[in-house]
N, C-alpha and C. Protein backbone atom coordinates (compact mmCIF):
# COMPACT_ATOMS: atom_id res chain seq x y z
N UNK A 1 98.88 67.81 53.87
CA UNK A 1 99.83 67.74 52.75
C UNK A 1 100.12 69.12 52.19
N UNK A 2 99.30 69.77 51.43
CA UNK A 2 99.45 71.26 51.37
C UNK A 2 99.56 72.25 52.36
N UNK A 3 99.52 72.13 53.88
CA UNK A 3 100.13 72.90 54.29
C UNK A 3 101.44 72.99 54.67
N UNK A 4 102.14 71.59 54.82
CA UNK A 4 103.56 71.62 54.89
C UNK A 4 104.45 72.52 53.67
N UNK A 5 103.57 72.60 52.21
CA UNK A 5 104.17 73.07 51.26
C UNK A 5 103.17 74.17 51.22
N UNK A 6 103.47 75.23 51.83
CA UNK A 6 102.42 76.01 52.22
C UNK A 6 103.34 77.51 51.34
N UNK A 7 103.20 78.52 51.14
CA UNK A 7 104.15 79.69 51.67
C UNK A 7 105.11 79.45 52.57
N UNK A 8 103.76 79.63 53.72
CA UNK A 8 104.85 79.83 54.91
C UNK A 8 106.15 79.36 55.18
N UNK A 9 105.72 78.07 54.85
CA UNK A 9 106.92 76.60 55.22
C UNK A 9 107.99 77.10 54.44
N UNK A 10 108.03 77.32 52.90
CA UNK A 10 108.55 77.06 51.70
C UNK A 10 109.57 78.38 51.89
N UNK A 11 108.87 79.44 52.42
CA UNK A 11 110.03 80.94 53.26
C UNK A 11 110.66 80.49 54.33
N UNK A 12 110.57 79.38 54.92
CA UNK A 12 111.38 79.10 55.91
C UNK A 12 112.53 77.75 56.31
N UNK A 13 111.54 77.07 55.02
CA UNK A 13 112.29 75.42 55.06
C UNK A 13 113.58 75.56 54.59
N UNK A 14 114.61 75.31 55.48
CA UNK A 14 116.05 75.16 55.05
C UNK A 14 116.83 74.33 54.40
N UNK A 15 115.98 73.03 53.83
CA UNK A 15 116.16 72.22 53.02
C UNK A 15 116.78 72.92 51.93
N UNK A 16 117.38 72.19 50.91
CA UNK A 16 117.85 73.06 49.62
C UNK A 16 118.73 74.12 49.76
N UNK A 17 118.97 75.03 51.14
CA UNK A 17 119.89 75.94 51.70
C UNK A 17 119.46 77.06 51.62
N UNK A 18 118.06 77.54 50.71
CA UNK A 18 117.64 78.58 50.20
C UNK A 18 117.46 80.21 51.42
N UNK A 19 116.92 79.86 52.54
CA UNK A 19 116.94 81.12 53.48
C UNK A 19 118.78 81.30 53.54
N UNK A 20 119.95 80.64 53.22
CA UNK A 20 120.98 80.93 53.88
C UNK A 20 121.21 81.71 52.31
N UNK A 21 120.57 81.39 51.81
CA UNK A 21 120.88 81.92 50.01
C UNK A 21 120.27 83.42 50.14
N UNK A 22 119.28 83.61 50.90
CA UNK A 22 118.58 84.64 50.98
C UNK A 22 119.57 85.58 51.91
N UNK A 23 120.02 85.15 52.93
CA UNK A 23 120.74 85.75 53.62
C UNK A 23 122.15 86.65 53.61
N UNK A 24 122.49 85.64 52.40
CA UNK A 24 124.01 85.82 51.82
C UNK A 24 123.56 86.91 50.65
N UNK A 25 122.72 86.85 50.18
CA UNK A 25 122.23 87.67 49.00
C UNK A 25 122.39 89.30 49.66
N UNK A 26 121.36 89.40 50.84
CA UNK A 26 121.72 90.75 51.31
C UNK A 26 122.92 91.21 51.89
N UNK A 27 123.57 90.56 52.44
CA UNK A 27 124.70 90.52 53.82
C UNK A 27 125.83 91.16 52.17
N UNK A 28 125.95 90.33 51.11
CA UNK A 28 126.95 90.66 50.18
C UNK A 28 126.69 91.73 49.40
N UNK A 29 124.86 92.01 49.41
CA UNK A 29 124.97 93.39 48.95
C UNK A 29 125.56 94.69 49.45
N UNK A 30 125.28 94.35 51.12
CA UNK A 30 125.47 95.62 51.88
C UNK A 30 127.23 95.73 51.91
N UNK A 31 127.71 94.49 51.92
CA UNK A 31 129.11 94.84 51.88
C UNK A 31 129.70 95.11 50.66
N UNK A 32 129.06 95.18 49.78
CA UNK A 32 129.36 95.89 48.36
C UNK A 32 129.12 97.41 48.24
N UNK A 33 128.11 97.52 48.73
CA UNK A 33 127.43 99.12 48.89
C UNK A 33 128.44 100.27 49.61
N UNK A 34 129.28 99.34 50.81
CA UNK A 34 129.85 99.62 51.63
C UNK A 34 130.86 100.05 51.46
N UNK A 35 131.50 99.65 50.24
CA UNK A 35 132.85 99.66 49.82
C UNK A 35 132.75 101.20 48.78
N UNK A 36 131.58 101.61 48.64
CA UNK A 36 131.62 102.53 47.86
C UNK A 36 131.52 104.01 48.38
N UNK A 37 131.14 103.72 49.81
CA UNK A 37 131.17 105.02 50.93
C UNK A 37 132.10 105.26 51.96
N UNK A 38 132.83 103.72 52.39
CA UNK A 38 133.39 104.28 53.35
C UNK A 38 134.78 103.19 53.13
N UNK A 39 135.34 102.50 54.22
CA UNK A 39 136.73 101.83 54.02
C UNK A 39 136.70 100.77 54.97
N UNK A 40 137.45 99.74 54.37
CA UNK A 40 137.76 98.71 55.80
C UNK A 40 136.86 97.81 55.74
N UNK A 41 136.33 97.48 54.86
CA UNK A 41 135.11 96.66 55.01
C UNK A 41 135.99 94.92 54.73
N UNK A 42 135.44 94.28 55.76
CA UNK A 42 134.94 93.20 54.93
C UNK A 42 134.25 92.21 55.72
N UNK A 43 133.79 90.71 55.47
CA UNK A 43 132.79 89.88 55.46
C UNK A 43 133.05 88.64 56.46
N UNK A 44 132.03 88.57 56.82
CA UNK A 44 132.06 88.06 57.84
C UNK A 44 133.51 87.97 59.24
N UNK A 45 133.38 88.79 59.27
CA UNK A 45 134.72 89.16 60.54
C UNK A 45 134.31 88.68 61.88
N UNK A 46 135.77 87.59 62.23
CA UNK A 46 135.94 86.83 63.64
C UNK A 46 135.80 88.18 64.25
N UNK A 47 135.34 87.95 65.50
CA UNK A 47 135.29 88.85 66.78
C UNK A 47 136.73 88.29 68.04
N UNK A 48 136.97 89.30 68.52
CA UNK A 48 138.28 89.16 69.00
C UNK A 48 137.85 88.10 69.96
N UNK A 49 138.96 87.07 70.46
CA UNK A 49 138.22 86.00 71.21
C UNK A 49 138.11 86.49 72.83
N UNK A 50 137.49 86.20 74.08
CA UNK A 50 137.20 86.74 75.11
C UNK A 50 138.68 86.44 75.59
N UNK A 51 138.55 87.17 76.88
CA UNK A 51 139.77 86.51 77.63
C UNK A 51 139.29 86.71 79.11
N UNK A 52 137.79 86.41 79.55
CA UNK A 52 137.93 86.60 81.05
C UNK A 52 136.55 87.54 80.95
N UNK A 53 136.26 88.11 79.68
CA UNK A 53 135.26 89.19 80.43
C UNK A 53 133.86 88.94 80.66
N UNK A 54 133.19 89.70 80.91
CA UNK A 54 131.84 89.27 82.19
C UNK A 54 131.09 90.55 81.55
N UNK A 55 129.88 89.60 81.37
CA UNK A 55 128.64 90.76 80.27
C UNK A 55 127.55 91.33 80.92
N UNK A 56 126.56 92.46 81.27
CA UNK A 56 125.60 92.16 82.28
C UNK A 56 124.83 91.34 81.34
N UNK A 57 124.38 91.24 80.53
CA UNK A 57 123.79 90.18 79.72
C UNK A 57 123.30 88.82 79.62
N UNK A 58 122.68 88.16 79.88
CA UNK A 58 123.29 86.65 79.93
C UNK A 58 122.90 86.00 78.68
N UNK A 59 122.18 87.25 77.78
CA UNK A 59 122.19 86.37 76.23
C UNK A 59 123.35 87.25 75.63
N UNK A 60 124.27 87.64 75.80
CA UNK A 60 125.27 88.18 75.28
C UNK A 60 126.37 86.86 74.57
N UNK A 61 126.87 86.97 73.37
CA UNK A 61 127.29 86.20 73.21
C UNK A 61 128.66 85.89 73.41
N UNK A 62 129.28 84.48 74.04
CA UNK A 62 130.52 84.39 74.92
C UNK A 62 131.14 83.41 73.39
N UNK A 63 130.37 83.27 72.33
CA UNK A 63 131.28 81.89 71.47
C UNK A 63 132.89 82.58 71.13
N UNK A 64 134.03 82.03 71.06
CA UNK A 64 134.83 82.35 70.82
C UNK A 64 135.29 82.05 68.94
N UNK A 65 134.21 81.58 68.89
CA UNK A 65 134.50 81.38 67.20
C UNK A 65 132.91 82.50 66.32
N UNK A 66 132.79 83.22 67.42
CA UNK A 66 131.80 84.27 67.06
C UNK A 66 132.16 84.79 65.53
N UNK A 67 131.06 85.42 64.85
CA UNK A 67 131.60 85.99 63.40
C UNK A 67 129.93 87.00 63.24
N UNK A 68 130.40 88.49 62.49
CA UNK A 68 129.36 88.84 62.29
C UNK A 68 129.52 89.08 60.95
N UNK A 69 128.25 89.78 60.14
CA UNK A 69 128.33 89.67 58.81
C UNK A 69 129.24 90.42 57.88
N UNK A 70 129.22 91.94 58.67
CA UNK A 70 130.21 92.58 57.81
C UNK A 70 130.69 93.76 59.22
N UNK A 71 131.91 94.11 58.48
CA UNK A 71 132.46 95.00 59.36
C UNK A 71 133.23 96.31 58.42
N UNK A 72 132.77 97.26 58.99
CA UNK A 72 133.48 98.52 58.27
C UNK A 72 133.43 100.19 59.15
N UNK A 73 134.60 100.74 58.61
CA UNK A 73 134.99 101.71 59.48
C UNK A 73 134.81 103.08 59.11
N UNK A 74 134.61 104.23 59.69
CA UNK A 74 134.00 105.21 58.75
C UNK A 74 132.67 105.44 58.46
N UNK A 75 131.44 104.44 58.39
CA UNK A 75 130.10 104.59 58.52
C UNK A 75 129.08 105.53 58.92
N UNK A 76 129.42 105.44 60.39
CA UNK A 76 128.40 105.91 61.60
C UNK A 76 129.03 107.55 61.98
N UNK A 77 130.59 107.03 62.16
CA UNK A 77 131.56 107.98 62.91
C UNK A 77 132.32 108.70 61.90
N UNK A 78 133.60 108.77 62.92
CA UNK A 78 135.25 109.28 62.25
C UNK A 78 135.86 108.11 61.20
N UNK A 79 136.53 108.37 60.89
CA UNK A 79 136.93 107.55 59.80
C UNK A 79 137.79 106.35 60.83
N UNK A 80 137.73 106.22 61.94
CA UNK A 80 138.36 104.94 62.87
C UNK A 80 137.55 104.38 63.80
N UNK A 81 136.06 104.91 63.50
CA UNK A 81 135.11 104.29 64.11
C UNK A 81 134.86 102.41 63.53
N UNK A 82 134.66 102.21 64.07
CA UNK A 82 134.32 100.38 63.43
C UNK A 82 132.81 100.29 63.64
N UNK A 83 132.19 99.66 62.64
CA UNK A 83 130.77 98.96 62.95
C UNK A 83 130.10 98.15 62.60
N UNK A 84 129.65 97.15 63.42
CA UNK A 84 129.79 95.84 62.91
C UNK A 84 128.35 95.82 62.54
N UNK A 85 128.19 94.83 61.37
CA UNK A 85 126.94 94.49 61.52
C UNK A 85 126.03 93.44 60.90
N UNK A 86 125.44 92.87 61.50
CA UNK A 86 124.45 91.49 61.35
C UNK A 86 123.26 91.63 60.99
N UNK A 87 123.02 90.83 59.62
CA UNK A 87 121.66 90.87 58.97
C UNK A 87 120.72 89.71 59.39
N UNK A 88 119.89 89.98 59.25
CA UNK A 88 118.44 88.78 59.39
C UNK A 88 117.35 88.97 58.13
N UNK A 89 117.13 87.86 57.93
CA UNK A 89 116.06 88.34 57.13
C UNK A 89 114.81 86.86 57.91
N UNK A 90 113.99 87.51 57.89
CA UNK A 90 112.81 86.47 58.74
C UNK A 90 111.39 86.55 57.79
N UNK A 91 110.58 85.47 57.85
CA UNK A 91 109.37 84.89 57.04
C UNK A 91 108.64 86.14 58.22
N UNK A 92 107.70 86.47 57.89
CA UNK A 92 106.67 87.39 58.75
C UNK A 92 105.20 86.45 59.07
N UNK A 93 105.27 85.47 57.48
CA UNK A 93 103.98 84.49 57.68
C UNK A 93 104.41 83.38 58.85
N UNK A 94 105.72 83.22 59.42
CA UNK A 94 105.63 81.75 60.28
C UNK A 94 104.89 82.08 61.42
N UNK A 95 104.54 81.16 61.70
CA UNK A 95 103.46 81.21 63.27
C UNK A 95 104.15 81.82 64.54
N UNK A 96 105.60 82.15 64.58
CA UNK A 96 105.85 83.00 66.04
C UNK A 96 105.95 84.06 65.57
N UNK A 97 106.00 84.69 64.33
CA UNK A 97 105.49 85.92 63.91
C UNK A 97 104.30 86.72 63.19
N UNK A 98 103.81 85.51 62.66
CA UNK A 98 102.26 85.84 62.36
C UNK A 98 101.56 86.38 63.93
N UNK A 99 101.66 85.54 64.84
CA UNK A 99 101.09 86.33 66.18
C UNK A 99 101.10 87.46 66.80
N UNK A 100 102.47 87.99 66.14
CA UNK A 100 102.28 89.86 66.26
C UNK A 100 102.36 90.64 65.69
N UNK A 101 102.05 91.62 65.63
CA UNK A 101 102.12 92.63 64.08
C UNK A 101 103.06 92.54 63.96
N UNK A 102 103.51 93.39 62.24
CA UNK A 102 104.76 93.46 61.74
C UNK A 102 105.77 94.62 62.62
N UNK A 103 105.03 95.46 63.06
CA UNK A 103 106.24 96.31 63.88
C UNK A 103 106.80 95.57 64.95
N UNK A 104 105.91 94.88 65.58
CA UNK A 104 106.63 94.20 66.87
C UNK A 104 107.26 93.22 66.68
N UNK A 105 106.97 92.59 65.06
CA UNK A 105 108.00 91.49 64.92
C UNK A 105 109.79 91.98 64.59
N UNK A 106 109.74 93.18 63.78
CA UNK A 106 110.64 93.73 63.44
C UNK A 106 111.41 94.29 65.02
N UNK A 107 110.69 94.71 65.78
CA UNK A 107 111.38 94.62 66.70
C UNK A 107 112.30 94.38 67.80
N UNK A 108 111.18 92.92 68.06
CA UNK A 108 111.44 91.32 68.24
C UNK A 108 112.79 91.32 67.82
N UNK A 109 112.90 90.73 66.52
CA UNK A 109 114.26 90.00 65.46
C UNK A 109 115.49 91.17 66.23
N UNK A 110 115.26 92.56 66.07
CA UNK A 110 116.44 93.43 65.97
C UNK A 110 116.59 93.56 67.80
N UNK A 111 115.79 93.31 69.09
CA UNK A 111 116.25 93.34 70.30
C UNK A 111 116.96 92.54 70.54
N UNK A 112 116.59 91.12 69.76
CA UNK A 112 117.64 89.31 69.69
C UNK A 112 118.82 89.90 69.60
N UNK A 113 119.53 90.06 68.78
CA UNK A 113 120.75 90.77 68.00
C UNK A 113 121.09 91.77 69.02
N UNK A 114 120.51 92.71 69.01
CA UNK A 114 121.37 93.27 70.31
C UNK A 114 121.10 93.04 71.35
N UNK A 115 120.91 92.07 71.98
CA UNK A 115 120.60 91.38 73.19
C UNK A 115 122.17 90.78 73.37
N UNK A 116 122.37 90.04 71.61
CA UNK A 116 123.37 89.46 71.95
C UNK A 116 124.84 89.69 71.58
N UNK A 117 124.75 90.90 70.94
CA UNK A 117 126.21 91.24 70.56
C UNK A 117 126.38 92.48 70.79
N UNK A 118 125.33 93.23 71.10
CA UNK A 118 125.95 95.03 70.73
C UNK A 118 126.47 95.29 71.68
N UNK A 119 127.11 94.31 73.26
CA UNK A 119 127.41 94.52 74.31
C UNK A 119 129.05 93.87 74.25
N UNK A 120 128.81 93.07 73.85
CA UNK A 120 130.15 92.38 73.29
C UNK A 120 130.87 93.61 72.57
N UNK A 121 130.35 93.59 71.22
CA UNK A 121 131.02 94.59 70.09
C UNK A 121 131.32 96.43 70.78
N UNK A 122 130.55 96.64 72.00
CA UNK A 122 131.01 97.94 72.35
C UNK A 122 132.07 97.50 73.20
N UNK A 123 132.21 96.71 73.77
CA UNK A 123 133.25 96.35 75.55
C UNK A 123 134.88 95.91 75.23
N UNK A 124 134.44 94.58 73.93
CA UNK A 124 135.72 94.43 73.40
C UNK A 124 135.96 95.02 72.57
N UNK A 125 135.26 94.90 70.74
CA UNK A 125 135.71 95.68 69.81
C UNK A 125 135.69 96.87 70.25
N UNK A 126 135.43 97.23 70.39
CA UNK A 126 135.23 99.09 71.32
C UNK A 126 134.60 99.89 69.71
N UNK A 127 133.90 99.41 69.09
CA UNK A 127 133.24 99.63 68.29
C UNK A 127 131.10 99.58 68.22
N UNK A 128 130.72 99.83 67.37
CA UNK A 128 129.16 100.25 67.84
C UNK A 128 128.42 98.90 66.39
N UNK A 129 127.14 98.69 66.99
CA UNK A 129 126.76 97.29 66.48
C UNK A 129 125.88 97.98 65.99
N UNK A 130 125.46 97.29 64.19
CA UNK A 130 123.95 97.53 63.55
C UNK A 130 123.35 96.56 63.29
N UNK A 131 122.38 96.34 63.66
CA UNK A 131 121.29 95.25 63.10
C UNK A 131 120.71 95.35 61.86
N UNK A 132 120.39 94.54 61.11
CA UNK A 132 119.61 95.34 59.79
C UNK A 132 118.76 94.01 59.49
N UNK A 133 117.52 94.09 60.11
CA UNK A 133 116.41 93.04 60.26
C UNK A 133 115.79 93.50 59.14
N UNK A 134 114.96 92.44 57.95
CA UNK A 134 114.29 92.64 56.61
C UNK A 134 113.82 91.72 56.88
N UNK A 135 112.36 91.97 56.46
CA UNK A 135 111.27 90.37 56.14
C UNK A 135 111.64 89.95 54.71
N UNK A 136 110.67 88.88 54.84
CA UNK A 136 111.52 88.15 53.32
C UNK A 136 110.64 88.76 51.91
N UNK A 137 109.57 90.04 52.29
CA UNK A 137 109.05 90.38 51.17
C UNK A 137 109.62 91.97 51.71
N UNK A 138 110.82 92.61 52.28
CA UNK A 138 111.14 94.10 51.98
C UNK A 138 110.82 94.77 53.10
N UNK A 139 110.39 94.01 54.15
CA UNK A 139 110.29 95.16 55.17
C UNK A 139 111.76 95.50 55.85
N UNK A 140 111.42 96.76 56.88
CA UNK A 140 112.67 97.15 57.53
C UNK A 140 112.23 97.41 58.99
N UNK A 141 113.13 97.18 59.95
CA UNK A 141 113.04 97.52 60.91
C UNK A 141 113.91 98.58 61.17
N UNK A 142 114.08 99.27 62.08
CA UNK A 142 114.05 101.13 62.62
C UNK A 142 115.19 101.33 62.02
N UNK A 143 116.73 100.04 62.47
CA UNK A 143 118.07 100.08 62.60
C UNK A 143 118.36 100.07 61.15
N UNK A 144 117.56 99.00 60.36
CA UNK A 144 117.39 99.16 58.96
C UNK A 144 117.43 100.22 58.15
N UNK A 145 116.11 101.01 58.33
CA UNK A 145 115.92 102.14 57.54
C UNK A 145 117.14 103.54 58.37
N UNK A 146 117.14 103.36 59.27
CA UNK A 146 118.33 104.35 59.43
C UNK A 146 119.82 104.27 58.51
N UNK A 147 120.16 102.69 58.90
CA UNK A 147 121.45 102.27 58.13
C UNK A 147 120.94 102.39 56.31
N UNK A 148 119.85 102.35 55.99
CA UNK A 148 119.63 102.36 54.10
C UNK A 148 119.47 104.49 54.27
N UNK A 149 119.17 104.70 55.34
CA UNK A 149 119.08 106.39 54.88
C UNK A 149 120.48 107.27 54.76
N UNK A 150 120.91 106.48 55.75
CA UNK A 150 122.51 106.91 56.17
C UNK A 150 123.70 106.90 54.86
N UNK A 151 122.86 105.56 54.24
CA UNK A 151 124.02 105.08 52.77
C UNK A 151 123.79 105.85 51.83
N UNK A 152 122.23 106.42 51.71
CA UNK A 152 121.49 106.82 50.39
C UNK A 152 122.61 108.66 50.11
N UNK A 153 122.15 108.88 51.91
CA UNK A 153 123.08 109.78 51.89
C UNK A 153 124.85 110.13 51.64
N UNK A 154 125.25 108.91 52.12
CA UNK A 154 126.64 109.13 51.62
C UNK A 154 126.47 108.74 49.88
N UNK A 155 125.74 107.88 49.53
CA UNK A 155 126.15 107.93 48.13
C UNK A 155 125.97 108.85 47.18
N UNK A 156 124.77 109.81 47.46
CA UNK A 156 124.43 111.21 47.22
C UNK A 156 125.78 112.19 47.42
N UNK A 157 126.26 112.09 48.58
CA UNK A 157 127.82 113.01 48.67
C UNK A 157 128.57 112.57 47.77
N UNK A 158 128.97 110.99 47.36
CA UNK A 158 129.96 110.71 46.67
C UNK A 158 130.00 110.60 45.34
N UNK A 159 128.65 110.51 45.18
CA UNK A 159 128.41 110.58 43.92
C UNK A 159 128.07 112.20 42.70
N UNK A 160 127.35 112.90 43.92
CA UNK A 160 126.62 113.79 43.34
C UNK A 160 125.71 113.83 43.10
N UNK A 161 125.08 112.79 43.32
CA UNK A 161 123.17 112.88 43.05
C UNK A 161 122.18 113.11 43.80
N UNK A 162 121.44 113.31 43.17
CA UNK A 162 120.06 113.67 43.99
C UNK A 162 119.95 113.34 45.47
N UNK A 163 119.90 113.38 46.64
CA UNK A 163 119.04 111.93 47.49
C UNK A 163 117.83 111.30 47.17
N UNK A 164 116.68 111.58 46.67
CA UNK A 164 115.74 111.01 46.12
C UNK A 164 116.64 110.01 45.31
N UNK A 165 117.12 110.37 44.08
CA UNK A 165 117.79 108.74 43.23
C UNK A 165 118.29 107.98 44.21
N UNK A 166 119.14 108.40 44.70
CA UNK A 166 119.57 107.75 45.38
C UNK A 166 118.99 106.58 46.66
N UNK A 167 118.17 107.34 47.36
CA UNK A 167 117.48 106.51 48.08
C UNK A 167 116.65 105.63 47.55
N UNK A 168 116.24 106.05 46.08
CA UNK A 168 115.63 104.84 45.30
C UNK A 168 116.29 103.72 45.01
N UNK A 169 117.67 103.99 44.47
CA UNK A 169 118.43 102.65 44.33
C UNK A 169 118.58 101.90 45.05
N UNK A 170 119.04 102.60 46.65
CA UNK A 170 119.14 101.44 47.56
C UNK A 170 118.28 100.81 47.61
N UNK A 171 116.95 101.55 47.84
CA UNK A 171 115.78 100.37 48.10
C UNK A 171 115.15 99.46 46.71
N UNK A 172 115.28 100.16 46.04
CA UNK A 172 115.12 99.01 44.66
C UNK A 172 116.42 97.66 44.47
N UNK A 173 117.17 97.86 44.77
CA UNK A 173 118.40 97.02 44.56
C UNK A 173 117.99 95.79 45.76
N UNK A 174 117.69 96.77 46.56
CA UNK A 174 117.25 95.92 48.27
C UNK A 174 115.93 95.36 48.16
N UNK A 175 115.36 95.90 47.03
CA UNK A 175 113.66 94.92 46.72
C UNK A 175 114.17 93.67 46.00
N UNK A 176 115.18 94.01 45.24
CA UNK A 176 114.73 92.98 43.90
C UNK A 176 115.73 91.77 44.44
N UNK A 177 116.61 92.28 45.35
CA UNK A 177 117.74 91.17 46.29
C UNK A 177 116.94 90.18 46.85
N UNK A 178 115.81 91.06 47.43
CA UNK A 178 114.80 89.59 48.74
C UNK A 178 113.93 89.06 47.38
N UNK A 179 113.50 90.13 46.53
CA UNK A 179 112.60 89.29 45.28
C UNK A 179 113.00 88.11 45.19
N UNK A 180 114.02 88.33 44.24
CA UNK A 180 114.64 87.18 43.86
C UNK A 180 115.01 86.09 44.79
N UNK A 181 115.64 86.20 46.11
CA UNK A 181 115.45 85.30 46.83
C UNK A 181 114.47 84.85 47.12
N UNK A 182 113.44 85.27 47.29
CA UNK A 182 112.05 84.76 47.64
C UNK A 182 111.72 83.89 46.52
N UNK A 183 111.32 84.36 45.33
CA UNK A 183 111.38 83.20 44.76
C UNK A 183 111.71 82.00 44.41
N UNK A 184 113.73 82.51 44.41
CA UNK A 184 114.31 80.93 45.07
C UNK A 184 113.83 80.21 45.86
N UNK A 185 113.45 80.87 47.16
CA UNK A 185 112.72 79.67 48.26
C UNK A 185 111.18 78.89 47.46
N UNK A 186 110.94 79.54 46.78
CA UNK A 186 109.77 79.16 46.36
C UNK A 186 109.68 78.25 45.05
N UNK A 187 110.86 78.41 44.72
CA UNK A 187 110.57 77.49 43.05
C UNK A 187 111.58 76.58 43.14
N UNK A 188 112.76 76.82 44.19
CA UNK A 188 113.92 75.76 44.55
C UNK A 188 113.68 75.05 44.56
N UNK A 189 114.14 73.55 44.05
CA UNK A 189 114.38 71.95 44.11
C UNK A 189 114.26 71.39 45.31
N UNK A 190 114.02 71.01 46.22
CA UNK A 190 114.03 70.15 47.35
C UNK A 190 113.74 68.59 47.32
N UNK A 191 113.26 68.58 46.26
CA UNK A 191 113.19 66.80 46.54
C UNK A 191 114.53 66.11 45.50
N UNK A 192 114.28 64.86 46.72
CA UNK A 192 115.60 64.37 45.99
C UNK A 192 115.50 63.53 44.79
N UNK A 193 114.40 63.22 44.30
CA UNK A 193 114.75 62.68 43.32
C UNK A 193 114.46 63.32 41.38
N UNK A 194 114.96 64.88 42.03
CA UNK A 194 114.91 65.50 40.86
C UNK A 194 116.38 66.41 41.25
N UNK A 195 117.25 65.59 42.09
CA UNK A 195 118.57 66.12 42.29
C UNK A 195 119.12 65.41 41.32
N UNK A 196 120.34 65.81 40.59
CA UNK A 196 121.39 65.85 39.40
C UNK A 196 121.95 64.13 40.14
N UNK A 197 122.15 63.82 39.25
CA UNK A 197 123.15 62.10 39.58
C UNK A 197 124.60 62.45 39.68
N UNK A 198 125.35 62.35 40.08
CA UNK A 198 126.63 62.44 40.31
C UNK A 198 127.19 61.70 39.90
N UNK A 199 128.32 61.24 38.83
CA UNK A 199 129.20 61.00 38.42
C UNK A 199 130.72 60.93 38.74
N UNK A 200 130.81 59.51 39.41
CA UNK A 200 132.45 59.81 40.13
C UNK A 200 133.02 59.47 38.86
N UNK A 201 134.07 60.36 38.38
CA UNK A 201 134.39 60.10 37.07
C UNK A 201 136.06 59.36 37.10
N UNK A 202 136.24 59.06 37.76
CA UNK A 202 137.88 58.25 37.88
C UNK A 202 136.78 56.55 38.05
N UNK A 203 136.04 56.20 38.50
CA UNK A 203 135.25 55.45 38.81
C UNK A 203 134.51 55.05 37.00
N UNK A 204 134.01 56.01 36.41
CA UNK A 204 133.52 55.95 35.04
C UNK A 204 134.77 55.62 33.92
N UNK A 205 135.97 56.51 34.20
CA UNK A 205 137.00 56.05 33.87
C UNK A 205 137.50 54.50 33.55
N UNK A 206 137.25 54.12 35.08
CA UNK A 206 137.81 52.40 34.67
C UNK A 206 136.61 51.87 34.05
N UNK A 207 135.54 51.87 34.09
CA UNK A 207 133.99 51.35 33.75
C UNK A 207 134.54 51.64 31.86
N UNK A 208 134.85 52.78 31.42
CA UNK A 208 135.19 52.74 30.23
C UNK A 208 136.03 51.99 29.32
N UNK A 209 137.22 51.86 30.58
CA UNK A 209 138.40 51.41 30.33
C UNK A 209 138.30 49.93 29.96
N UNK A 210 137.27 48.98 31.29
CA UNK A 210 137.15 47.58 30.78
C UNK A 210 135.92 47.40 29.75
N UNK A 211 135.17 48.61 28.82
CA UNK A 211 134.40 47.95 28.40
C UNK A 211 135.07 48.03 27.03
N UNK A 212 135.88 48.66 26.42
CA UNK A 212 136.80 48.78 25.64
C UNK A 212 137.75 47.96 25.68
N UNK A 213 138.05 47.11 26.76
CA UNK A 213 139.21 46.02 26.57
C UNK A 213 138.28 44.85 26.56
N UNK A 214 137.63 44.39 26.60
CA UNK A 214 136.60 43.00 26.75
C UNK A 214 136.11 43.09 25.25
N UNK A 215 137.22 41.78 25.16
CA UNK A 215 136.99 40.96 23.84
C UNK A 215 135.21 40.52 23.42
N UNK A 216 134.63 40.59 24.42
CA UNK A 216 133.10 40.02 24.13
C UNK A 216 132.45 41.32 23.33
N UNK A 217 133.01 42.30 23.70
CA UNK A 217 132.13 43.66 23.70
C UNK A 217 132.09 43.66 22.42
């Protein structure tokens, strides 16, 4: 009984929607952040659909209703560079990652991802893919901390500040993003019978309507 409502479970159970809450939490930070360094950004962007082409890959992804999290131009490169990029955020306590350390899990998560798109996103978009893998208590993997050093620095150019402040904000902004999600997963509602009652109100409407016309009433 208590281990189903364990930690572990409770960072990963998708009931209630909470990891997609967690997900959206970062994915909308970074495309906010984004908008303040470079251009072209925006959220969740279709990938052009295939027409025929052939990946060496075979986990490369062929969906034609493909979408990654954010897309923006100017980043990495020239100001017509494109780069796409897909967040994860993963429990570190679940059992296919409790089995290996945290570097190799971070690893793990960010080879998936470009296993399956950074081959796609160079061939068709003719653009370059970032991963940005986070555990659900703040870690980073390599692609991560490059892409949060890379920003700290442009916001330092655009702003004028320090890089030290700067690199603090990102990562404080980027702590208190999974914080707070984490706790959502953890204090979120999941059972149903402490879900809200719903009220069809055209339905309450007539319920009003005849108890106000009935002479008995």
């Amino acid at each position: 009984m208590w281990e189903r409502f364990s930690a572990s479970h409770i960072l990963s159970c998708p009931t209630g929607g909470f990891p997609s809450i967690r997900h959206n939490e970062i994915r909308d930070f970074v495309a906010d952040s984004l908008t303040e360094v470079a251009h072209n950004v925006a959220v969740e962007p279709m990938l052009q659909p295939l027409t025929g082409e052939q990946f060496a890959l075979r986990s490369a992804s062929t969906d034609q209703q493909a979408r990654l999290d954010v897309s923006v131009s100017g980043f990495w490169g020239n100001r017509f560079q494109r780069t796409f990029i897909d967040v994860s955020v993963f429990n570190p306590l679940a059992a296919t990652n409790a089995a290996m350390s945290l570097d190799a899990a971070h690893r793990h998560h960010e080879d998936r991802k470009i296993r399956k798109y950074e081959e796609r996103v160079r061939e068709v978009e003719h653009g370059n893919f970032t991963p940005l893998i986070f555990t659900a208590f703040g870690g980073m993997s390599k692609a991560a901390t490059q892409f949060v050093t890379r920003l700290a620095n442009k916001n330092t150019d655009k702003r004028e500040v320090r890089y030290s402040d700067s690199i603090t904000w990102v990562r404080r902004r980027l702590s208190f993003a999974l914080l707070r999600s984490s706790l959502l997963c953890l204090r979120g509602c999941r059972s149903a019978s402490r879900r809200p009652v719903r009220c069809n109100i055209a339905e309450a409407s007539i319920l009003l309507a005849n108890a106000n016309s009935d002479p008995t009433g």
